[in-house]
Protein backbone atom coordinates (compact mmCIF):
# COMPACT_ATOMS: atom_id res chain seq x y z
CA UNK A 1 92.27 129.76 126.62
CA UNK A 2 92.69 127.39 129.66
CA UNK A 3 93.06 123.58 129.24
CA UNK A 4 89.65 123.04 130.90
CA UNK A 5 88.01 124.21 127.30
CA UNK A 6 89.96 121.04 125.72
CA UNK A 7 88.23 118.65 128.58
CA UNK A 8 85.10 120.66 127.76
CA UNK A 9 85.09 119.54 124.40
CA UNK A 10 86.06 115.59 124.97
CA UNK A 11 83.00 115.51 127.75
CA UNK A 12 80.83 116.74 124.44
CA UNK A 13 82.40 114.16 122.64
CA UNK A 14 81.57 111.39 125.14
CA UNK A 15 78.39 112.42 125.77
CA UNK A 16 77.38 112.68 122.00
CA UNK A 17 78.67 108.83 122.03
CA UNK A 18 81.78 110.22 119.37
CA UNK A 19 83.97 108.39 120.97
CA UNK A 20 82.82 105.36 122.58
CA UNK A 21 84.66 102.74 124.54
CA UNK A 22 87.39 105.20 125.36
CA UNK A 23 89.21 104.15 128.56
CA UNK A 24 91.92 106.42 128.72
CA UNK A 25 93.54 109.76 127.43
CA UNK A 26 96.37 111.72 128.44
CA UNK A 27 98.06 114.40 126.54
CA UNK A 28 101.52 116.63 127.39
CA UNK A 29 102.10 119.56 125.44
CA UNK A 30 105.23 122.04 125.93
CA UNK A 31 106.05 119.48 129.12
CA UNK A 32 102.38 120.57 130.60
CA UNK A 33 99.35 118.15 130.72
CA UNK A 34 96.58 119.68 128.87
CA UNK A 35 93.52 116.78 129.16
CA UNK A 36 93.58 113.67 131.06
CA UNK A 37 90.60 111.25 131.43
CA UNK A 38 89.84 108.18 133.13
CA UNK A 39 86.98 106.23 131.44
CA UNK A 40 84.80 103.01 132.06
CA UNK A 41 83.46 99.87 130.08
CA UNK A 42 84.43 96.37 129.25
CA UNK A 43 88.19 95.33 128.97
CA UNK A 44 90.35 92.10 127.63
CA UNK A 45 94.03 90.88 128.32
CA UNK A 46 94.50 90.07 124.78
CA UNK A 47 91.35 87.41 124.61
CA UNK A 48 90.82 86.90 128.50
CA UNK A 49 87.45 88.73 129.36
CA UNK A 50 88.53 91.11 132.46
CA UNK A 51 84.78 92.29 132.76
CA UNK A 52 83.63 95.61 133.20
CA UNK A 53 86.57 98.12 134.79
CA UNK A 54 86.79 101.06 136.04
CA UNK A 55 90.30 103.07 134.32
CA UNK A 56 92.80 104.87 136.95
CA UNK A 57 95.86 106.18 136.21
CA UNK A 58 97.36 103.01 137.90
CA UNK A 59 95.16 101.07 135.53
CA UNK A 60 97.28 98.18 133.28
CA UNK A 61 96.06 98.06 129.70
CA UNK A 62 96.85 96.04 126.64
CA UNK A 63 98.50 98.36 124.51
CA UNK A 64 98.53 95.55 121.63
CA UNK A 65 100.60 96.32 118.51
CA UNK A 66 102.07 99.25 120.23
CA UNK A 67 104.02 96.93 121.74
CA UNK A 68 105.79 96.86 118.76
CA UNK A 69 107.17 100.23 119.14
CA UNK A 70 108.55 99.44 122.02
CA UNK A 71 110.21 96.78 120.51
CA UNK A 72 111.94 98.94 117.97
CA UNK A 73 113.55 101.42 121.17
CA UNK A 74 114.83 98.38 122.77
CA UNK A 75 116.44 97.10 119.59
CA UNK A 76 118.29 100.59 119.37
CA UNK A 77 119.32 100.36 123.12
CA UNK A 78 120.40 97.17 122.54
CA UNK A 79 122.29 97.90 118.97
CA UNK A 80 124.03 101.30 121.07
CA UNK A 81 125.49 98.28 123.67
CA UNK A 82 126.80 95.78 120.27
CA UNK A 83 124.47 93.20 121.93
CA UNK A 84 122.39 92.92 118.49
CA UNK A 85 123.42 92.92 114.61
CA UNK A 86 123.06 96.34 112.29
CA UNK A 87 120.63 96.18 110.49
CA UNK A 88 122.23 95.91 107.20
CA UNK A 89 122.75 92.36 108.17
CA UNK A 90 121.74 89.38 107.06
CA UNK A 91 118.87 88.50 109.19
CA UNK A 92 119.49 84.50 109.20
CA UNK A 93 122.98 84.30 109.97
CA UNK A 94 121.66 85.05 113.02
CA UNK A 95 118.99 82.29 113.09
CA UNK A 96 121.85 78.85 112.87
CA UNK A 97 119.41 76.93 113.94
CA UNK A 98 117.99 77.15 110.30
CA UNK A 99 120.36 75.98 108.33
CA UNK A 100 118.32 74.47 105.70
CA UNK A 101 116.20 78.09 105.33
CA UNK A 102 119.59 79.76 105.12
CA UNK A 103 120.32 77.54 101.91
CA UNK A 104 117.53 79.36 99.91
CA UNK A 105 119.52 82.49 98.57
CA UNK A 106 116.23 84.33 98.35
CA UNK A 107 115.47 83.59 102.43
CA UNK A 108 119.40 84.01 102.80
CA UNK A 109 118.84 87.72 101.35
CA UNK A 110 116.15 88.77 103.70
CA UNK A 111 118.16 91.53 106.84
CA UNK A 112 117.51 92.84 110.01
CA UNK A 113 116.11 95.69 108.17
CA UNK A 114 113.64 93.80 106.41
CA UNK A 115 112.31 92.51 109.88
CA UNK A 116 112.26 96.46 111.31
CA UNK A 117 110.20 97.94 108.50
CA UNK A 118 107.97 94.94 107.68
CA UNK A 119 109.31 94.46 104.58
CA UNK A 120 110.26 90.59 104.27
CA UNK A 121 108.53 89.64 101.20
CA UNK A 122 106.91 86.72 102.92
CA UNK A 123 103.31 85.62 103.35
CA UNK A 124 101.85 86.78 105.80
CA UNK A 125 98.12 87.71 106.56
CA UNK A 126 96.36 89.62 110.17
CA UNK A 127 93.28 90.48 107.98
CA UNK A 128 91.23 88.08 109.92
CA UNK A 129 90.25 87.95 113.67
CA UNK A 130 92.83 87.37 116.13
CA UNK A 131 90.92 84.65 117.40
CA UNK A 132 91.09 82.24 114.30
CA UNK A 133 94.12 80.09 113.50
CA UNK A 134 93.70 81.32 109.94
CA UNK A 135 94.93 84.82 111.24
CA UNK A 136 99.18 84.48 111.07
CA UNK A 137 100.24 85.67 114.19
CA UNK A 138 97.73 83.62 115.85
CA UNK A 139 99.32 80.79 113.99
CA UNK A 140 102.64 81.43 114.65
CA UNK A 141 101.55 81.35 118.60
CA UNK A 142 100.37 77.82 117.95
CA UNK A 143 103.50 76.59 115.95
CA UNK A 144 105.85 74.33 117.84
CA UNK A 145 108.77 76.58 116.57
CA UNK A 146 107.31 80.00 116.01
CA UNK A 147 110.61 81.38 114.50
CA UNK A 148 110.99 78.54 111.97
CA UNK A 149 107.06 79.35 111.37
CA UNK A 150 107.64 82.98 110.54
CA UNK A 151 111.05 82.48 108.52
CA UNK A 152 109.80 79.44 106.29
CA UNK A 153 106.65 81.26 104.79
CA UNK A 154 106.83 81.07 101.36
CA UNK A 155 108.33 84.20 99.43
CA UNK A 156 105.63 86.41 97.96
CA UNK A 157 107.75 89.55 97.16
CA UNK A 158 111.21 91.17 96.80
CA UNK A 159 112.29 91.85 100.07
CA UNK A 160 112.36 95.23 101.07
CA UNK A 161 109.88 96.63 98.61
CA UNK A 162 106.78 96.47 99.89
CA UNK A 163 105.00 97.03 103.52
CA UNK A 164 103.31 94.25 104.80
CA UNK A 165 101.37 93.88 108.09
CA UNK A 166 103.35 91.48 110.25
CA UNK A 167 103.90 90.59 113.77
CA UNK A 168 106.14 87.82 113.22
CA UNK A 169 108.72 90.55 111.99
CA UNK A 170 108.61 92.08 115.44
CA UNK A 171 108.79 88.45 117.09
CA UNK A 172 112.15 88.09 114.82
CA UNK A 173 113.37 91.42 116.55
CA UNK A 174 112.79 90.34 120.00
CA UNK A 175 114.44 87.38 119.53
CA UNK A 176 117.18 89.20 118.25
CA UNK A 177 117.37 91.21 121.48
CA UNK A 178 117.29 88.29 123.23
CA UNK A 179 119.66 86.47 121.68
CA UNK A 180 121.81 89.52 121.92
CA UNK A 181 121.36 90.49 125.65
CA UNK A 182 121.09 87.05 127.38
CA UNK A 183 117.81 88.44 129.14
CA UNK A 184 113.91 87.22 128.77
CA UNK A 185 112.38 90.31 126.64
CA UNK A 186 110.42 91.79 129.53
CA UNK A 187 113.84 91.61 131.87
CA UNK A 188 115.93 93.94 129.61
CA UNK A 189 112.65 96.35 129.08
CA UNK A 190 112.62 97.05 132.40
CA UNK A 191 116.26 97.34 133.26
CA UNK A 192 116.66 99.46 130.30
CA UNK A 193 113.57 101.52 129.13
CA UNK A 194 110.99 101.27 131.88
CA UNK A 195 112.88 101.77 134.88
CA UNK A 196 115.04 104.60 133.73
CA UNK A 197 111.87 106.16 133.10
CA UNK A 198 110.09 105.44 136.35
CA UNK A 199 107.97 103.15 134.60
CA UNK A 200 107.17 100.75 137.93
CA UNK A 201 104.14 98.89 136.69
CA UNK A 202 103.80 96.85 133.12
CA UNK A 203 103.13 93.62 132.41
CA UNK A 204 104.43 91.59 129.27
CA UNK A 205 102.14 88.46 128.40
CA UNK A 206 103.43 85.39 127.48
CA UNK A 207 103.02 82.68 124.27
CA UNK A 208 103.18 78.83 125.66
CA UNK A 209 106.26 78.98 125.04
CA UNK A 210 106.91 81.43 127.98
CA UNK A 211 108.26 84.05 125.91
CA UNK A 212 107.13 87.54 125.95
CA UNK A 213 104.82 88.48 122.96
CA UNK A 214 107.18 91.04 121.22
CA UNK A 215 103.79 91.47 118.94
CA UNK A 216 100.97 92.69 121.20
CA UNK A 217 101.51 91.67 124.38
CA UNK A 218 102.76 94.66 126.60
CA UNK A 219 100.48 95.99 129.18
CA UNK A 220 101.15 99.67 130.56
CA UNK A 221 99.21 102.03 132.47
CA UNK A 222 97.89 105.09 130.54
CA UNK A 223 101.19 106.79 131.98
CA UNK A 224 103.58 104.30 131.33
CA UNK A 225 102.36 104.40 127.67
CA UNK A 226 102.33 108.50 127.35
CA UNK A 227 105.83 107.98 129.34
CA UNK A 228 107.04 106.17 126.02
CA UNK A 229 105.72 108.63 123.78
CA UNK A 230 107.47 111.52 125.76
CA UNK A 231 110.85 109.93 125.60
CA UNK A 232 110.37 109.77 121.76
CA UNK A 233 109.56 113.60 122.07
CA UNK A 234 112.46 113.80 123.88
CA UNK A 235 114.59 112.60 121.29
CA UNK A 236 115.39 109.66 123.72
CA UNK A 237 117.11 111.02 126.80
CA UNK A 238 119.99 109.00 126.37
CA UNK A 239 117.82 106.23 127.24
CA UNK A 240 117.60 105.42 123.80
CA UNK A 241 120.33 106.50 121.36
CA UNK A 242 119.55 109.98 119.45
CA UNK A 243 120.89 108.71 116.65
CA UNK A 244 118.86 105.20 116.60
CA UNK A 245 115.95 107.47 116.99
CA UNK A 246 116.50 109.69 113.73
CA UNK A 247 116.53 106.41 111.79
CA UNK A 248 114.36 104.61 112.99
CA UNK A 249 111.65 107.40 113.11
CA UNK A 250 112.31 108.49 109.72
CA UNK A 251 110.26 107.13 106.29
CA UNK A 252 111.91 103.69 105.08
CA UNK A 253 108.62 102.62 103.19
CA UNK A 254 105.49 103.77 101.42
CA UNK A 255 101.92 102.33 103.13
CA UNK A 256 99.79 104.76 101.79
CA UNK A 257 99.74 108.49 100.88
CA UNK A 258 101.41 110.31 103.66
CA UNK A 259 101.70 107.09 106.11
CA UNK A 260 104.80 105.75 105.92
CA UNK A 261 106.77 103.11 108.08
CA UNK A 262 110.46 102.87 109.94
CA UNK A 263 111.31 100.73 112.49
CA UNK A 264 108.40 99.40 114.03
CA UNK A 265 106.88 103.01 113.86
CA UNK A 266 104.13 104.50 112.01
CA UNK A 267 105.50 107.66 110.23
CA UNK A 268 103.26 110.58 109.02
CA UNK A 269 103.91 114.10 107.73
CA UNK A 270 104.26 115.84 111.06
CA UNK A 271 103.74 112.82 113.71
CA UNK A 272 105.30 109.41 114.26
CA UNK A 273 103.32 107.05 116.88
CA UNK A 274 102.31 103.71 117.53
CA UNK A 275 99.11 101.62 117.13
CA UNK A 276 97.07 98.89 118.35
CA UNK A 277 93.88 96.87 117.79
CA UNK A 278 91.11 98.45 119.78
CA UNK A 279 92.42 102.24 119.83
CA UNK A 280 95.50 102.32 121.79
CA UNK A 281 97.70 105.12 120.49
CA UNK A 282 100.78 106.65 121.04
CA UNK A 283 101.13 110.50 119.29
CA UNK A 284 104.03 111.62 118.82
CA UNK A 285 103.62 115.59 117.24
CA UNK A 286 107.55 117.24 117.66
CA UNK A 287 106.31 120.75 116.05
CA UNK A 288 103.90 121.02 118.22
CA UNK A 289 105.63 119.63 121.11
CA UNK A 290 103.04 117.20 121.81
CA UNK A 291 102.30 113.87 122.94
CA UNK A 292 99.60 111.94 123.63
CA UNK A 293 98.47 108.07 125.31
CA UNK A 294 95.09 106.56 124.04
CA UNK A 295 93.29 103.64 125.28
CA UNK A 296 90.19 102.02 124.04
CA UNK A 297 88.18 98.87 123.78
CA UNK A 298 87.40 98.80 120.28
CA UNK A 299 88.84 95.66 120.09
CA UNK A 300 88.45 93.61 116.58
CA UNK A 301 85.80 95.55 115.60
CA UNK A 302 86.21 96.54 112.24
CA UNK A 303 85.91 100.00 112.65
CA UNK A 304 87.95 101.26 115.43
CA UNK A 305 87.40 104.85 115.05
CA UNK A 306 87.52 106.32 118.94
CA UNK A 307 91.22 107.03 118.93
CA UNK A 308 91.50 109.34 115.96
CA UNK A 309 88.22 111.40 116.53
CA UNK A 310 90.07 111.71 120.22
CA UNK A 311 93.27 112.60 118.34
CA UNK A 312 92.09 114.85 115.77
CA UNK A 313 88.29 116.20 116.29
CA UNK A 314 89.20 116.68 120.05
CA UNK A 315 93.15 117.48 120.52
CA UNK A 316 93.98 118.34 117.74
CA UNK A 317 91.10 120.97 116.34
CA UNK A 318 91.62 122.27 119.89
CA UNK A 319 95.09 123.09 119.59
CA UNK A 320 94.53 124.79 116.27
CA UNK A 321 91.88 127.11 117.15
């Protein structure tokens, strides 16, 4: 069957209001593009109202937490250069600024590798609205020191046991990359991911600090963000190490039965990809040589189901028929 069958069935979906607020969908399979759809509705730059848009393929987009995917490939670029510490390492030897949080042997146990898999142990909670100031990573945005914030929570668990939600471990990445490479976040993206692959137009918003939000602040077009996943599919290009990409893309911790976490990726049986608030996706399929770029505007509702009925009642069932 021709790929106009698979656009067949996401016009049904649309039209029976399956998926609503879907702004964007592209999927590549075997290197071909099989459905691509440009959408309309109401859109946000993390909370700045942009008003009602109409999606292109040159349309930016938060991609939110996926952003934190990103984060991970840049911290294997960087790792491939010796710019940033293995991540066996212990994570605040590379924070000296924290001397007194070094001290604690429980803090001085906590590693990179607790930071890449969301594992630190510490308290941490995005169960409420990212508008409130009870919501962590909102929190940490408003702290004078944001890195002494995230560090200095107090110790809930063993590190490295147990998954826990947290953007402050992907802010302690970044700054690791930063640290490392001498460059503003955003700079050594585009120097070293988005421009080798013809990535032109992102944008990376910024705390009040001025730094980049290594949590959710990346905004791609719909093709920028399928770009990404493609690269994974790709088993990196040589734009990002192979061998960064086996381990990082690989289970290092239980969330839930068959969803698992590496390094700033979500792992499942047959997929690996990257989410974020609202339905943004990135699908990463390797047996079926598929991957796929989802935007939405579901955006702290707390059902945010548009992306996987796209995904799976849509792409999926379609593929196998």
């Amino acid at each position: 069957m021709s790929s106009h069958t698979l656009a067949d069935r996401l016009a049904r979906a649309i039209k029976q209001n399956q998926v609503p607020d879907l702004h964007a969908v592209i999927a590549v399979r075997r290197g071909q593009v099989i459905l691509e759809h440009y959408g309309e509705g109401e859109d946000f730059k993390l909370n700045e109202p942009l008003g009602h848009v109409r999606f292109t393929p040159d349309t930016l987009h938060d991609i939110r937490s996926v952003t934190k995917s990103v984060v991970g490939l840049l911290y294997g670029i960087a790792l491939a250069d010796g710019q940033v510490p293995e991540p066996h390492e212990p994570l605040l030897r590379h924070f000296p600024e924290y001397p007194d949080l070094a001290e604690d042997p429980q803090r001085a146990a906590l590693t990179v590798k607790h930071a890449l898999t969301m594992t630190l142990g510490l308290e941490w909670n995005e169960n409420v609205p990212y508008t409130s100031a009870a919501n962590s990573e909102i929190a940490m945005e408003l702290a004078p020191d944001r890195f002494r914030y995230i560090l200095q929570q107090p110790i809930v668990d063993k590190p490295g046991i147990r998954w826990s939600y947290c953007g402050g471990a992907s802010a302690l990445v970044a700054c690791l990359i930063e640290k490392g490479t001498g460059l503003a976040l955003e700079d050594y993206a585009r120097a070293r991911l988005f421009e080798p692959l013809g990535i032109a137009r992102f944008e990376w918003s910024t705390g009040e600090d001025g730094m980049a939000l290594a949590a959710s602040g990346l905004r791609l077009t719909p093709r920028g963000l399928l770009a990404i996943g493609r690269l994974v599919l790709d088993g990196g290009r040589g734009i990002v190490p192979a061998s960064w990409l086996a381990t990082a893309l690989r289970s290092h911790v239980r969330i839930d039965e068959g969803f698992d976490y590496g390094y700033q990726w979500y792992i499942g049986d047959t997929w690996m990809g990257g989410f974020g608030n609202g339905g943004q996706r990135i699908y990463v399929a390797p047996a079926l040589d598929l991957a796929v770029a989802i935007t939405a505007g579901q955006y702290n509702m707390p059902d945010q189901p548009t992306a996987s009925v796209v995904l799976d009642e849509v792409i999926l069932t379609w593929i196998k028929r």
